[in-house]
N, C-alpha and C. Protein backbone atom coordinates (compact mmCIF):
# COMPACT_ATOMS: atom_id res chain seq x y z
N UNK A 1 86.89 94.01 137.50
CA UNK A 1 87.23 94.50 136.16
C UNK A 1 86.93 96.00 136.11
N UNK A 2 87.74 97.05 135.67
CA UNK A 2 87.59 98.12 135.41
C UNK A 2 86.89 98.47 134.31
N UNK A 3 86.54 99.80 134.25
CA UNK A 3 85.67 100.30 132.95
C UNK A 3 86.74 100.06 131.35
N UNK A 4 88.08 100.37 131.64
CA UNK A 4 89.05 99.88 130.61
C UNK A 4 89.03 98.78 129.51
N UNK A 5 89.08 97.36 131.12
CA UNK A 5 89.07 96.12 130.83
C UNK A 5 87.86 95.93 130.35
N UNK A 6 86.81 96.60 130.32
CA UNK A 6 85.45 96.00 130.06
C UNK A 6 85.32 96.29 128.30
N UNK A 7 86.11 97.82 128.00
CA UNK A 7 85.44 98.26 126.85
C UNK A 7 86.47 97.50 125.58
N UNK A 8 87.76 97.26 126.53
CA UNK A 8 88.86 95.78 125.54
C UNK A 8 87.69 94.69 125.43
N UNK A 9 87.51 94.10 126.44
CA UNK A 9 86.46 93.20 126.09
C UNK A 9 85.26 93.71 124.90
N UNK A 10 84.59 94.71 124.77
CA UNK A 10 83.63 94.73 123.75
C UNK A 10 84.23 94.90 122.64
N UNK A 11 85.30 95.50 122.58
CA UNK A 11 86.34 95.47 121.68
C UNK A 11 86.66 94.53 120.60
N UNK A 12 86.85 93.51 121.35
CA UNK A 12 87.20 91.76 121.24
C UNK A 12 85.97 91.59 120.51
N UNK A 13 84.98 91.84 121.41
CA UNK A 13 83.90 91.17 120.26
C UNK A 13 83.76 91.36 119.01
N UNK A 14 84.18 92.53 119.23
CA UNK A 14 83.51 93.26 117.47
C UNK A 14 84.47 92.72 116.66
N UNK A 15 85.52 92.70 117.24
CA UNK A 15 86.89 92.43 115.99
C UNK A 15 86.60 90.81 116.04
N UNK A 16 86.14 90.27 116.42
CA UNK A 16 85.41 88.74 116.70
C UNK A 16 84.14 88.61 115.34
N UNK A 17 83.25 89.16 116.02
CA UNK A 17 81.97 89.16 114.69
C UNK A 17 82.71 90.00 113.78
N UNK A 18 83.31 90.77 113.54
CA UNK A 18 83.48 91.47 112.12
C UNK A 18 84.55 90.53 111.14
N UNK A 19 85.15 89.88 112.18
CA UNK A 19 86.20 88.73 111.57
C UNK A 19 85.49 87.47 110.73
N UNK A 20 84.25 87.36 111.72
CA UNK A 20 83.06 86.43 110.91
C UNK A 20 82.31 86.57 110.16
N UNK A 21 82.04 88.27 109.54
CA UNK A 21 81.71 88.51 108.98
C UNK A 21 82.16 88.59 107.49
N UNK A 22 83.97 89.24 107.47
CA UNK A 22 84.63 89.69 106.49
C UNK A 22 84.94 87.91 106.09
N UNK A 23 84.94 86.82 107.11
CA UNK A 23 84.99 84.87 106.48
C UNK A 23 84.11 84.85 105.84
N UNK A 24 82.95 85.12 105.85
CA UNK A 24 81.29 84.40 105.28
C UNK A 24 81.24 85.18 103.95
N UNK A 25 81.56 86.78 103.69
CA UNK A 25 82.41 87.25 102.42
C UNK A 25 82.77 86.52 101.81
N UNK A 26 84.16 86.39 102.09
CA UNK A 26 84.88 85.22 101.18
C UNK A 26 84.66 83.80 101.19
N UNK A 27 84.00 83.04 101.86
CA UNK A 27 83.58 82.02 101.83
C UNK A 27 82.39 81.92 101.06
N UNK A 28 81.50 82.95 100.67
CA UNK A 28 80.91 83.13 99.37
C UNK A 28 81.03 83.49 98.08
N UNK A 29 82.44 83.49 98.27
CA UNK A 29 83.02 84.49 96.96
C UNK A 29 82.86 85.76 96.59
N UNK A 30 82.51 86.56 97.73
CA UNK A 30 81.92 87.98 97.88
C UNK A 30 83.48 88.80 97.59
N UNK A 31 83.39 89.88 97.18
CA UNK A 31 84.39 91.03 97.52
C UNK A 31 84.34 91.26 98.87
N UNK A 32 84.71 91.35 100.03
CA UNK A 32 85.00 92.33 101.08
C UNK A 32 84.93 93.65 101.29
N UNK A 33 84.29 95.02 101.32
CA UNK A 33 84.02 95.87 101.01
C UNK A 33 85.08 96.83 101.81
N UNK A 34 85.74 97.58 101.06
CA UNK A 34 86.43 98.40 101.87
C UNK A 34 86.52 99.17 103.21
N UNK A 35 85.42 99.52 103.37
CA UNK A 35 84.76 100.06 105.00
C UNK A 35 85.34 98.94 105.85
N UNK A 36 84.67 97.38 105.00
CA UNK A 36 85.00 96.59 106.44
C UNK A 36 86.40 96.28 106.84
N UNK A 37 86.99 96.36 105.24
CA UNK A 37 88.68 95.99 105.58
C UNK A 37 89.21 97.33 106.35
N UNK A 38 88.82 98.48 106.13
CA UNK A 38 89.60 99.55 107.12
C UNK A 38 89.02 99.53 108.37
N UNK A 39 87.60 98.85 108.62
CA UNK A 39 87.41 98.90 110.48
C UNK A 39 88.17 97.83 111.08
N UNK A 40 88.15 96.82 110.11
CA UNK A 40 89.01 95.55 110.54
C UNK A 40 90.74 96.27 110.88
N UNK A 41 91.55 96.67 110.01
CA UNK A 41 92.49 97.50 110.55
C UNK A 41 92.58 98.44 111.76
N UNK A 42 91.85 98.81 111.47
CA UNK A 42 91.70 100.74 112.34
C UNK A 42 91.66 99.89 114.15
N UNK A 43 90.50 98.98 113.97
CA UNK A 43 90.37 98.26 115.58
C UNK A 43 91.29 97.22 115.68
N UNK A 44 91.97 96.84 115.13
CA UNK A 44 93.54 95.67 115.15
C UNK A 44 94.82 96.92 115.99
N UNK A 45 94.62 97.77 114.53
CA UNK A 45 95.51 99.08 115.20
C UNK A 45 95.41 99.40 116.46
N UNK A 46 93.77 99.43 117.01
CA UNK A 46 93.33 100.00 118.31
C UNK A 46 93.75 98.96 119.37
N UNK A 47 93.09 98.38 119.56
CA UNK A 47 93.53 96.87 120.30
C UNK A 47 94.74 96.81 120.77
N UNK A 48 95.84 96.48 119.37
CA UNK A 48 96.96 96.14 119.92
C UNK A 48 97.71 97.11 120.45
N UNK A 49 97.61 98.52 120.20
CA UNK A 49 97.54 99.54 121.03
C UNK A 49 97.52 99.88 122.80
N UNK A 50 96.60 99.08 122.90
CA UNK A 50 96.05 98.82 124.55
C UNK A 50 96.49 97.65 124.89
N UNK A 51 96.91 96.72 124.35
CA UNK A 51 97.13 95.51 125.34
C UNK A 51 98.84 95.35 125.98
């Protein structure tokens, strides 16, 4: 695995836990806070970018 493939992989994660994060939000009836909905974008943007 290259240094590339490695940092897609940490990548993954985050958009992984932040995905579980922005569920447990709304699965509490929380608002979602804007920060998280634009990192949630911004690294979707990034991601699909690279693959």
């Amino acid at each position: 695995m290259n240094v590339m493939e490695g940092e897609q992989g940490d990548l993954r994660e985050i958009e992984f836990k932040l995905q579980q994060l922005i569920s447990t939000f709304r699965a509490e009836g929380l608002p979602v806070p804007e920060t998280l909905k634009k990192l949630e974008r911004d690294l979707d943007e990034l991601l699909s970018g690279k693959t």
